[in-house]
N, C-alpha and C. Protein backbone atom coordinates (compact mmCIF):
# COMPACT_ATOMS: atom_id res chain seq x y z
N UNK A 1 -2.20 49.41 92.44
CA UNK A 1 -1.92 48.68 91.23
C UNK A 1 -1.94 47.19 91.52
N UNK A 2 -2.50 46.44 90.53
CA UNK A 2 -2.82 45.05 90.93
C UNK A 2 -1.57 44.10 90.96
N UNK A 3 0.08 44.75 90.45
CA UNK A 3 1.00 44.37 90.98
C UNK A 3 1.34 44.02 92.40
N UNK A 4 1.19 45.32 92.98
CA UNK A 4 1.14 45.16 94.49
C UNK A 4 0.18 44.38 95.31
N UNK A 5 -0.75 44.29 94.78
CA UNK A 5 -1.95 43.34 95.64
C UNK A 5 -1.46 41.97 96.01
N UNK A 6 -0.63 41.25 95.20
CA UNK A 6 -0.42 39.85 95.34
C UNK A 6 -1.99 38.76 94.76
N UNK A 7 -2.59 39.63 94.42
CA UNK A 7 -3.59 39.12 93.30
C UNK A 7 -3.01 37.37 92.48
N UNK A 8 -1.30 37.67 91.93
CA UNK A 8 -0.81 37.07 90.70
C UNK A 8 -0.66 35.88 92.20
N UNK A 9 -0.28 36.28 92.96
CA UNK A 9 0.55 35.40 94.09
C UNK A 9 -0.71 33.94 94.43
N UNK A 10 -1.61 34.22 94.76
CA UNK A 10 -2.84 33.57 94.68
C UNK A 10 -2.43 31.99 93.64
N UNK A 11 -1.60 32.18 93.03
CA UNK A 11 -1.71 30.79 92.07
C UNK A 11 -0.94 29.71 92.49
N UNK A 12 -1.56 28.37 93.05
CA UNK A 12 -0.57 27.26 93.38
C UNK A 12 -0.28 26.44 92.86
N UNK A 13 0.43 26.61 91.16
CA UNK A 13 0.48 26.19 90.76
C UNK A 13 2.11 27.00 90.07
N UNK A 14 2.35 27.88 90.28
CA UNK A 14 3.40 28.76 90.00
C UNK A 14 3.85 29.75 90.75
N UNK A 15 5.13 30.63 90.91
CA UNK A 15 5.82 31.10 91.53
C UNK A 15 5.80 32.51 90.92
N UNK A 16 5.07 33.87 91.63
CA UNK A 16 4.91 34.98 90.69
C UNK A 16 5.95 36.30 91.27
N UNK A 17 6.51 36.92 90.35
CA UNK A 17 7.63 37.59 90.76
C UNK A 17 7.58 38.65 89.83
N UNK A 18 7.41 40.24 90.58
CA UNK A 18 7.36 41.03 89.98
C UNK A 18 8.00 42.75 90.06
N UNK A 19 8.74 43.65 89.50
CA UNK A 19 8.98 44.61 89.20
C UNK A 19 9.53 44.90 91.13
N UNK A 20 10.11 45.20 91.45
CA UNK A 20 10.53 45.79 92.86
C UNK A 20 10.91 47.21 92.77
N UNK A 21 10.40 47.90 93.73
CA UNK A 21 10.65 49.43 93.98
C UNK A 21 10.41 50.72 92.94
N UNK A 22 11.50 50.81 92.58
CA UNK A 22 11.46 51.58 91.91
C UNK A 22 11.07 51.61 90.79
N UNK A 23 11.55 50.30 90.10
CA UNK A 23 11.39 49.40 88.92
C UNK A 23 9.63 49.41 88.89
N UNK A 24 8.51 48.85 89.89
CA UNK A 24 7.80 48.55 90.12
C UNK A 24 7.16 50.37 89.49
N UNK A 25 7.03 50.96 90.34
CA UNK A 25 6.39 52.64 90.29
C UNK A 25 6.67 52.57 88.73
N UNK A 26 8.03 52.56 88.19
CA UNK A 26 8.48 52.98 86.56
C UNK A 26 7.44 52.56 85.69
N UNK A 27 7.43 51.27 85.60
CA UNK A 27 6.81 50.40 85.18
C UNK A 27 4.75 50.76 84.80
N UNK A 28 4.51 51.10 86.30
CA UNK A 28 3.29 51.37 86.35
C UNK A 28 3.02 52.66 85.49
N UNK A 29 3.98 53.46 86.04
CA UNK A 29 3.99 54.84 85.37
C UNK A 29 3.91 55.17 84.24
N UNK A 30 4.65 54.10 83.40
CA UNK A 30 4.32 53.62 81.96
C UNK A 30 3.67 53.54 81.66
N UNK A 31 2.83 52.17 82.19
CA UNK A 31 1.52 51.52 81.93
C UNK A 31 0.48 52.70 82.05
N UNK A 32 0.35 53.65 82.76
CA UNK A 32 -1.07 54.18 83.15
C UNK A 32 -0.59 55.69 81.84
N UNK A 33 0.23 55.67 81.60
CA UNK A 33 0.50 57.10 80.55
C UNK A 33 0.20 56.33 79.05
N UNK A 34 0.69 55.33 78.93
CA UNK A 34 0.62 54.48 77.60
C UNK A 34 -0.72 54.29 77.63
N UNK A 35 -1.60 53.98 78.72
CA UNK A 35 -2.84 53.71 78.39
C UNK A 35 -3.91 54.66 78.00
N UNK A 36 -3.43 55.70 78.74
CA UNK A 36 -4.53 56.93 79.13
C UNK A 36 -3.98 57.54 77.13
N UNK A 37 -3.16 57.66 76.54
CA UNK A 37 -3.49 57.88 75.78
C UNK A 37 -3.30 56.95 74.55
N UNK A 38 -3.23 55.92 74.85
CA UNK A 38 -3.48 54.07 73.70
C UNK A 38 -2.56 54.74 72.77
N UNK A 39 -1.36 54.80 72.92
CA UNK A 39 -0.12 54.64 71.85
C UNK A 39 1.24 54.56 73.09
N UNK A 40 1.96 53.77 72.52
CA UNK A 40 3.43 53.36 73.02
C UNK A 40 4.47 54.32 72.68
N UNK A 41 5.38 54.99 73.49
CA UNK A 41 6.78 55.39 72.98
C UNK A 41 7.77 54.68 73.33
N UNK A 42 8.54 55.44 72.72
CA UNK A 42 9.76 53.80 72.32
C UNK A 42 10.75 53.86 73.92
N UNK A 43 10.27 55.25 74.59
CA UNK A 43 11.09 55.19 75.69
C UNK A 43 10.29 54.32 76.86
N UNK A 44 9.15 54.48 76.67
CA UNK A 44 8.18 53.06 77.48
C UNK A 44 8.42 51.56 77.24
N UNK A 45 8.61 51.69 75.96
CA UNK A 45 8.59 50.21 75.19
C UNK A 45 9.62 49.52 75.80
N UNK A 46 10.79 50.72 75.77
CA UNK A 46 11.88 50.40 76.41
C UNK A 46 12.29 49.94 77.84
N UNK A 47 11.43 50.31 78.65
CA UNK A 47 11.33 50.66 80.34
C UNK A 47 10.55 48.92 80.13
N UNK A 48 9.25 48.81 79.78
CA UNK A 48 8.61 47.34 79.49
C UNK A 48 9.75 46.40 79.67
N UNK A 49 10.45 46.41 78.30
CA UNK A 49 10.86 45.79 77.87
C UNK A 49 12.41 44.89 78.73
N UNK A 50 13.16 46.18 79.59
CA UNK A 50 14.14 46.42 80.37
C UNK A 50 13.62 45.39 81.38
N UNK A 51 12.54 46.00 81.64
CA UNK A 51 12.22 45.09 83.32
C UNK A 51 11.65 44.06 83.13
N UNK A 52 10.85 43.26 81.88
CA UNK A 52 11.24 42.37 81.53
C UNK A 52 11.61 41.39 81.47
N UNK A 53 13.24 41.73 81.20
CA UNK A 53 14.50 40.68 80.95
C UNK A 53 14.81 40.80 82.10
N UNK A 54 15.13 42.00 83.57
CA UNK A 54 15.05 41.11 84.22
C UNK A 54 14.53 40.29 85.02
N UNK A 55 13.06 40.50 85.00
CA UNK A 55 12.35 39.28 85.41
C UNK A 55 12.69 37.47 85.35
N UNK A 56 13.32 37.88 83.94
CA UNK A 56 13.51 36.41 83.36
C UNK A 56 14.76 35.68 83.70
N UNK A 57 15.46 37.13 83.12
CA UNK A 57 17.53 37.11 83.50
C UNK A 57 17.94 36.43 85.06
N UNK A 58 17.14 37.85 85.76
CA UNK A 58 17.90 38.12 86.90
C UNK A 58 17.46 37.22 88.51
N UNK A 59 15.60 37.26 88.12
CA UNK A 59 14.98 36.79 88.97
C UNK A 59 14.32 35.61 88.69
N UNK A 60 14.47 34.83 87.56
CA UNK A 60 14.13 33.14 87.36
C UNK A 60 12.74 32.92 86.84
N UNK A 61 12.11 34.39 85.98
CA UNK A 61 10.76 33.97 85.87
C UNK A 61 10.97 33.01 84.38
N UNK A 62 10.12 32.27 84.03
CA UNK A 62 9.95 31.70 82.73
C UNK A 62 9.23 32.47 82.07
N UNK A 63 8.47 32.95 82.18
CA UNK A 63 7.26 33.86 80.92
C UNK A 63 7.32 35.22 81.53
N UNK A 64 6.88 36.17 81.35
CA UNK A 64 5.98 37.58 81.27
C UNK A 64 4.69 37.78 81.06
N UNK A 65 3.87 37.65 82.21
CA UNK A 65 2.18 37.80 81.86
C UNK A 65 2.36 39.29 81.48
N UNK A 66 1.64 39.28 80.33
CA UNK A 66 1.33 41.11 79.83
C UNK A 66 -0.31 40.92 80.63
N UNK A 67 -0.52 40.89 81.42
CA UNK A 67 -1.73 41.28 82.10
C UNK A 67 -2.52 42.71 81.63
N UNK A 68 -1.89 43.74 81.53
CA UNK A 68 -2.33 45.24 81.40
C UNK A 68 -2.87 44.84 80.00
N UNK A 69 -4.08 45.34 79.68
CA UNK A 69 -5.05 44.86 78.36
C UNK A 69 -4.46 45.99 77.61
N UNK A 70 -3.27 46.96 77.32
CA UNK A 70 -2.54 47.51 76.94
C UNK A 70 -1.29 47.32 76.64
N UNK A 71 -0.80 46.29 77.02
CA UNK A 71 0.38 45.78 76.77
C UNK A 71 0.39 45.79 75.54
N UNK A 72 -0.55 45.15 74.78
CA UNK A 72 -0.07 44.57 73.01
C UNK A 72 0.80 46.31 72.19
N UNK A 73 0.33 47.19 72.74
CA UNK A 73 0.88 48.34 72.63
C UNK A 73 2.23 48.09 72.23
N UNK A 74 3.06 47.68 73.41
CA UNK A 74 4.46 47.74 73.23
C UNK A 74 4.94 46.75 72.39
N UNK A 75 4.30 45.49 72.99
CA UNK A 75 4.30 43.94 72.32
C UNK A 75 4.46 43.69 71.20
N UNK A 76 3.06 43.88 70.82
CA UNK A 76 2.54 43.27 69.23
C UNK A 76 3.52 43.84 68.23
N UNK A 77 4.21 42.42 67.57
CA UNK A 77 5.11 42.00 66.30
C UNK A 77 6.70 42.72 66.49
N UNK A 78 6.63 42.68 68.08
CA UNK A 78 8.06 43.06 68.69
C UNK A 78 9.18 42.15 69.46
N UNK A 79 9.94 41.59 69.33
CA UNK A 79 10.85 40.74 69.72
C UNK A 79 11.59 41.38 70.44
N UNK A 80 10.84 41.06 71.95
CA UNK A 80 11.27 41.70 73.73
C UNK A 80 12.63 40.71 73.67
N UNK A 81 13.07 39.80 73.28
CA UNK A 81 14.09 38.89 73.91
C UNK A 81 13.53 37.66 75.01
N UNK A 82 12.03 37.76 75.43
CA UNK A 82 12.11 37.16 76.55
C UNK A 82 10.81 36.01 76.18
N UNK A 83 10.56 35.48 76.55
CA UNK A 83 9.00 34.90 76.76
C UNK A 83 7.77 35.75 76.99
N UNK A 84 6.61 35.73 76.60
CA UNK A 84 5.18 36.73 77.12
C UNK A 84 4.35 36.35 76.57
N UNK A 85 3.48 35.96 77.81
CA UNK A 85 2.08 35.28 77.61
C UNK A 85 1.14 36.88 77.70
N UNK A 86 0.44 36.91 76.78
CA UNK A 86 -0.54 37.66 76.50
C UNK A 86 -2.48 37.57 77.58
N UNK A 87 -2.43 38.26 78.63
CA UNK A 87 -3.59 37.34 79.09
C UNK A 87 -4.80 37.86 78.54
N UNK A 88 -4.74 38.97 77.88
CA UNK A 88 -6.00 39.36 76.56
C UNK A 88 -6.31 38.14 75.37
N UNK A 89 -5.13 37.72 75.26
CA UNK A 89 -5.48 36.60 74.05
C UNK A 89 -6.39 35.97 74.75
N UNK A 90 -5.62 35.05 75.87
CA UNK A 90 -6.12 34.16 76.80
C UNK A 90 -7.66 34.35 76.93
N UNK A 91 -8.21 35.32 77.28
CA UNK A 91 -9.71 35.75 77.63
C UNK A 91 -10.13 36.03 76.14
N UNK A 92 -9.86 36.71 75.15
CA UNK A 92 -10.63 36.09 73.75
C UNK A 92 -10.77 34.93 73.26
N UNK A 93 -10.09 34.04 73.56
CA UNK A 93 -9.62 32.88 72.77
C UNK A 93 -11.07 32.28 74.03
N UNK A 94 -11.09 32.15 75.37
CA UNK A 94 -12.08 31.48 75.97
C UNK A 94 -13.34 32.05 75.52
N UNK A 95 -13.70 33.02 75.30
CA UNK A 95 -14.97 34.39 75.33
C UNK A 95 -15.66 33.13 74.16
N UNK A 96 -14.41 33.18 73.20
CA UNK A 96 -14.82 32.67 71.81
C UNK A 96 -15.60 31.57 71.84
N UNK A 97 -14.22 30.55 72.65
CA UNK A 97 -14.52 29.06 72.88
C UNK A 97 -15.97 28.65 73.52
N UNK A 98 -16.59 29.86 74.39
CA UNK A 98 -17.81 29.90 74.88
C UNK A 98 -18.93 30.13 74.30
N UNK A 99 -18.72 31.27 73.45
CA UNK A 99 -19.64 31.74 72.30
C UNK A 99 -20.14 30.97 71.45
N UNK A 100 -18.96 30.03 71.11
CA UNK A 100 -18.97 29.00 69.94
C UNK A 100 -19.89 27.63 70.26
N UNK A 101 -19.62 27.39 71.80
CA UNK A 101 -20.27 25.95 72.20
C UNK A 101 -21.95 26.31 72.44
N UNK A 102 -22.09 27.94 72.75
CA UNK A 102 -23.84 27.95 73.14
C UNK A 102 -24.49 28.48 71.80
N UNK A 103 -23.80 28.23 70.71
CA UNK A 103 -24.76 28.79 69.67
C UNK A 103 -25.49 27.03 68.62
């Protein structure tokens, strides 16, 4: 899982901190069941949502990258409590910005 890779860690420009142990497996476990069949339950939403806050709470992150192009699942028009940058927007919003300048 691209959690574990240290993929996010790569950025020197920010400090990336994510899901530990058990939390970490839960999390994924979510992600890959929520995806495989593209609908959210509220006990996932919940698990998301949990680890989360404490990302933000416990361990000092400022935002939540929803990286997983499944996230909006849990997300979209839901008030987590926390900060979350969407990085699907992020890559439409450029796709666009690109589309737009070569036509």
């Amino acid at each position: 899982m691209v959690m574990e890779t240290q993929l996010y860690g790569v950025l020197s420009f920010a400090t990336v901190v994510v899901p530990q142990g058990d939390a970490l497996d839960e999390v994924h476990r979510n992600y890959s069941e929520m995806a495989t069949v593209g609908r959210v339950t509220e006990a996932q939403r919940r698990t998301f949502f949990t680890e989360g806050a404490k990302l933000v709470h416990d361990r000092g992150a400022d935002v939540v990258l929803l990286s997983g192009t499944d996230l909006f699942l849990a997300f979209q028009d839901r008030d987590c409590g926390f900060p979350v940058l969407d990085c699907a927007d992020i890559h439409v919003e450029a796709i666009y910005r690109i589309s737009a300048a070569s036509t």
